[in-house]
N, C-alpha and C. Protein backbone atom coordinates (compact mmCIF):
# COMPACT_ATOMS: atom_id res chain seq x y z
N UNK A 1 -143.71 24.75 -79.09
CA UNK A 1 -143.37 24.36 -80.44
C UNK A 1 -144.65 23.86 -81.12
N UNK A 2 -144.95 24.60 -81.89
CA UNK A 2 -146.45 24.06 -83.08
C UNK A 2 -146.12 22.79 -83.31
N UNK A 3 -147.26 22.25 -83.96
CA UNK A 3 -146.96 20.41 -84.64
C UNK A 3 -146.53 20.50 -85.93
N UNK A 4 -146.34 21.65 -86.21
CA UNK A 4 -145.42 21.42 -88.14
C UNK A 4 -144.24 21.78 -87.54
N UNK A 5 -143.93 22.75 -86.36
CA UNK A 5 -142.16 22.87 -86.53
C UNK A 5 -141.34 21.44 -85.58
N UNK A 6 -142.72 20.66 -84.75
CA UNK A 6 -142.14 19.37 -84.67
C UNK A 6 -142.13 18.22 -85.53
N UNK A 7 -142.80 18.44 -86.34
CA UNK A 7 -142.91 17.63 -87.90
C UNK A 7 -141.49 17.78 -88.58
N UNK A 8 -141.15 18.98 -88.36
CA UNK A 8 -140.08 19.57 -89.10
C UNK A 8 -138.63 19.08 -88.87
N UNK A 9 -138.84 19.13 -87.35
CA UNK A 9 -137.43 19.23 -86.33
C UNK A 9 -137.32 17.79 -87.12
N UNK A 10 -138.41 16.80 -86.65
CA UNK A 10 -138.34 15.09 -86.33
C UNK A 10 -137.95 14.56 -87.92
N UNK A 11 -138.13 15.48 -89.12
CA UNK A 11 -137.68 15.03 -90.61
C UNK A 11 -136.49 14.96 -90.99
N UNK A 12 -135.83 16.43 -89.97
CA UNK A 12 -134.46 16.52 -90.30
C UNK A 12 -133.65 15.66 -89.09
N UNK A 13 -134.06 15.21 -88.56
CA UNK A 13 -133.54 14.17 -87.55
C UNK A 13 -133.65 13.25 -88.49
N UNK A 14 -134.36 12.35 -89.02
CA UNK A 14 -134.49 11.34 -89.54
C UNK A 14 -133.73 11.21 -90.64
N UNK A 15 -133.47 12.76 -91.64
CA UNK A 15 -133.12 12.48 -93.06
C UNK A 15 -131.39 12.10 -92.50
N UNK A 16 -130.96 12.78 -91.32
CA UNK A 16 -129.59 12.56 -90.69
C UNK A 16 -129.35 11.37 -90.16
N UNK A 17 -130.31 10.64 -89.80
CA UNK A 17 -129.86 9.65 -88.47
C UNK A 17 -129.03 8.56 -89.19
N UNK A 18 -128.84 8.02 -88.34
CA UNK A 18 -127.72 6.34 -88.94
C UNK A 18 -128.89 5.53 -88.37
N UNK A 19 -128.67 3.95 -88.66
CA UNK A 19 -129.51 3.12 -88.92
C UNK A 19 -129.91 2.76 -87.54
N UNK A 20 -129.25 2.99 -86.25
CA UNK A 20 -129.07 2.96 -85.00
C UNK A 20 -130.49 3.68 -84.71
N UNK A 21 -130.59 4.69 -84.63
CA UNK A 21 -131.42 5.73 -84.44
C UNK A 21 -132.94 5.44 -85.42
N UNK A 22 -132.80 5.31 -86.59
CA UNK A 22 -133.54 4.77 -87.16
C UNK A 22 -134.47 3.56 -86.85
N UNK A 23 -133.77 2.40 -86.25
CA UNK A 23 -134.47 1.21 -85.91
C UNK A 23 -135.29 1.99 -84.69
N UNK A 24 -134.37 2.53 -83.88
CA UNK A 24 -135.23 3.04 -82.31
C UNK A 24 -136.41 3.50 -82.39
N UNK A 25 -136.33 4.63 -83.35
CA UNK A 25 -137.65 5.59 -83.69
C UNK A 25 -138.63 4.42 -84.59
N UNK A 26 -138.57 3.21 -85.19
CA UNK A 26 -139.57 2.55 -85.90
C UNK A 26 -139.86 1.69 -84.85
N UNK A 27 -139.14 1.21 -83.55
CA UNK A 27 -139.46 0.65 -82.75
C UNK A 27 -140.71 0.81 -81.87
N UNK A 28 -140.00 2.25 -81.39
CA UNK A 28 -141.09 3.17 -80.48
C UNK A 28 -142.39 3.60 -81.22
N UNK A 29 -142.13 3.73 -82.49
CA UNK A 29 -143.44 4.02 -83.26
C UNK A 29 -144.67 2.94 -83.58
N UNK A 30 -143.85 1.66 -83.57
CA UNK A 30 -144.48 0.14 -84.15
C UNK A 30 -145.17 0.44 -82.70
N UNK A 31 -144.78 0.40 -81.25
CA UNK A 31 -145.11 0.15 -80.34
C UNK A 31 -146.64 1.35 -79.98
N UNK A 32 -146.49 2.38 -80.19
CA UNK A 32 -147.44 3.76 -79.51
C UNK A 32 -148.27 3.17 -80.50
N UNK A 33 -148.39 2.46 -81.88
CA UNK A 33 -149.60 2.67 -83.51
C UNK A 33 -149.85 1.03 -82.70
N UNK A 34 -149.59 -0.21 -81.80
CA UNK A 34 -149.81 -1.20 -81.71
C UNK A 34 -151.51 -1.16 -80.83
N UNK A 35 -152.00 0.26 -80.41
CA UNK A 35 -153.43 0.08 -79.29
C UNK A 35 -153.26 -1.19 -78.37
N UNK A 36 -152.21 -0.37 -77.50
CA UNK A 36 -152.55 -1.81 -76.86
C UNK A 36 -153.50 -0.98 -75.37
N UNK A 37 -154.56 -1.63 -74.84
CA UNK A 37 -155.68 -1.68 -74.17
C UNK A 37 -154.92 -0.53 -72.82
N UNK A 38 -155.83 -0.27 -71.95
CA UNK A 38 -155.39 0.67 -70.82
C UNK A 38 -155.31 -0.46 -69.53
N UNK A 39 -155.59 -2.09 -69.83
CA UNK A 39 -155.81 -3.62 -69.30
C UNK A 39 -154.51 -3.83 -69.32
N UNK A 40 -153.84 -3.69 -70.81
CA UNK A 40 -152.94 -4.80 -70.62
C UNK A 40 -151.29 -3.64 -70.70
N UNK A 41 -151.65 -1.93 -70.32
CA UNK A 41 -151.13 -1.35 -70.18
C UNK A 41 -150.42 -1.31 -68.75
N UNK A 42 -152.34 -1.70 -67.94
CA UNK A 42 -151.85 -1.45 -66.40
C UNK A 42 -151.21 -3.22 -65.77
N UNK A 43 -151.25 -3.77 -66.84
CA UNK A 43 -150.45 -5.53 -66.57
C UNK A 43 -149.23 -5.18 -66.64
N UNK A 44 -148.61 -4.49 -67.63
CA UNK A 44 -147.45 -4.49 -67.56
C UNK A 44 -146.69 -3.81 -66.79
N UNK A 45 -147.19 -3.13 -66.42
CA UNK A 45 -146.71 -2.17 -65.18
C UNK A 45 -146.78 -2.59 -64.06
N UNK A 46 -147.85 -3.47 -63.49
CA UNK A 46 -147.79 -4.77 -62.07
C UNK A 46 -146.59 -5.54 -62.82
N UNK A 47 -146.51 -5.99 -64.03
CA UNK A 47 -145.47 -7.12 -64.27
C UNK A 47 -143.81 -6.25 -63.82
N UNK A 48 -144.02 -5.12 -64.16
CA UNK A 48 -142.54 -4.08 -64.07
C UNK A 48 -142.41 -4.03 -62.67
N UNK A 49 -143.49 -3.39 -61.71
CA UNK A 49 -142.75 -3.68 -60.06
C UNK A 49 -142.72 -4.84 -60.11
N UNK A 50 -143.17 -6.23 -59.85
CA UNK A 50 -143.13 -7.10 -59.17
C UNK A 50 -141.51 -7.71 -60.24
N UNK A 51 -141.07 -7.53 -61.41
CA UNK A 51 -139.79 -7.82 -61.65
C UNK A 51 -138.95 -6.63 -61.09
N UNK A 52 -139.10 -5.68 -60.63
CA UNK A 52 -138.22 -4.30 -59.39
C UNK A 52 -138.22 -5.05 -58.40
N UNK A 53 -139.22 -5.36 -57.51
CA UNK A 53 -139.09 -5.97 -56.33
C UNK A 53 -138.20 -7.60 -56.59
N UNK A 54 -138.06 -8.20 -57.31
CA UNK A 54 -137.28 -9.26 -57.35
C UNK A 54 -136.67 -8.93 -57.95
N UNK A 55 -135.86 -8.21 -57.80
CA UNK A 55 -134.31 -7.49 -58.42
C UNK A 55 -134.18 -7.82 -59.88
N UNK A 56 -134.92 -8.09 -60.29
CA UNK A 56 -135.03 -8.43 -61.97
C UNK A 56 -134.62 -7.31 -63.02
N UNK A 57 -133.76 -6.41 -62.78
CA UNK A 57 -133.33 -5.03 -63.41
C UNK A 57 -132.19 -5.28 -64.05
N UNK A 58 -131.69 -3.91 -64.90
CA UNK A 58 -131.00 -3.85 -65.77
C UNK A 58 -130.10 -2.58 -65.07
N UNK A 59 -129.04 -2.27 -65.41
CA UNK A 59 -128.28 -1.12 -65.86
C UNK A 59 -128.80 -0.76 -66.87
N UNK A 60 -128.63 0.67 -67.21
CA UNK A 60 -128.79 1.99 -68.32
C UNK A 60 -127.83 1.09 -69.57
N UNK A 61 -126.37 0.82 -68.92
CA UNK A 61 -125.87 0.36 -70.11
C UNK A 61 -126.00 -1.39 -70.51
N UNK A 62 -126.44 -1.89 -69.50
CA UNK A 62 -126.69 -3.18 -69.81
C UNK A 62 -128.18 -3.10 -70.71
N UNK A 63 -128.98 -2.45 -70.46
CA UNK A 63 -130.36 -2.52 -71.47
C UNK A 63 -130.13 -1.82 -72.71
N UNK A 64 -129.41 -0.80 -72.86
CA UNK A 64 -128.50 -0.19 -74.00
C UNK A 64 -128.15 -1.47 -75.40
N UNK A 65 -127.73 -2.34 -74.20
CA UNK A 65 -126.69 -3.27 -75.19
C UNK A 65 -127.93 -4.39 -75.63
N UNK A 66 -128.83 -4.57 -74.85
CA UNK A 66 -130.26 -5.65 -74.80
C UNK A 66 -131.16 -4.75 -76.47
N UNK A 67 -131.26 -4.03 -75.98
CA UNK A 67 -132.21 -3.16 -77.48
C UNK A 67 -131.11 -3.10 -78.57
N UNK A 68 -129.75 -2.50 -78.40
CA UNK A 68 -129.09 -2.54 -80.08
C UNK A 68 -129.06 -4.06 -80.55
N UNK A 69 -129.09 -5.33 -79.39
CA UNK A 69 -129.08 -6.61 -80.12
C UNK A 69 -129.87 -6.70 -80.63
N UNK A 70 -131.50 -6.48 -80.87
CA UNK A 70 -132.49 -6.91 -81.08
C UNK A 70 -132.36 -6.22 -82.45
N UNK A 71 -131.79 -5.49 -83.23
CA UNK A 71 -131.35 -5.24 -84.14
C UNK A 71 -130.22 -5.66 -85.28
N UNK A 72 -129.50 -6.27 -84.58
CA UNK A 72 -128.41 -7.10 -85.23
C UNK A 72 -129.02 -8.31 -85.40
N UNK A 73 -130.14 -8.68 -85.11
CA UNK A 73 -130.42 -10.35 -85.62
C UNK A 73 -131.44 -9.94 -87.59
């Protein structure tokens, strides 16, 4: 897929979406445009196993419900 017919696809997604979908995609976008360092990339990823290894996890639908809150405030 060229980068204009994914330009394309991702417009008409957007001009459709509900506000749900909307927050997600400004989320993920705020986050990739934030530069954060390849330092404090590989921190968070020691911080992610060592909360795996101490069972510090979520369910699919329990983190589901953790991200749509962060939207309702």
């Amino acid at each position: 897929m060229s980068d204009q017919d994914l330009k394309d696809k991702l417009h008409k997604l957007i001009d459709e979406a509900d506000d749900g979908f909307l927050n997600l995609v400004q989320e993920a976008a705020s986050h990739y445009y934030a530069g954060e360092t390849q330092e404090e990339m590989d921190a968070g990823i020691l911080e992610a196993e060592e909360d795996i290894k101490a069972g510090r996890v979520y369910t699919l639908d329990e983190a589901r419900k953790i991200a749509l809150s962060w939207f309702d405030k």
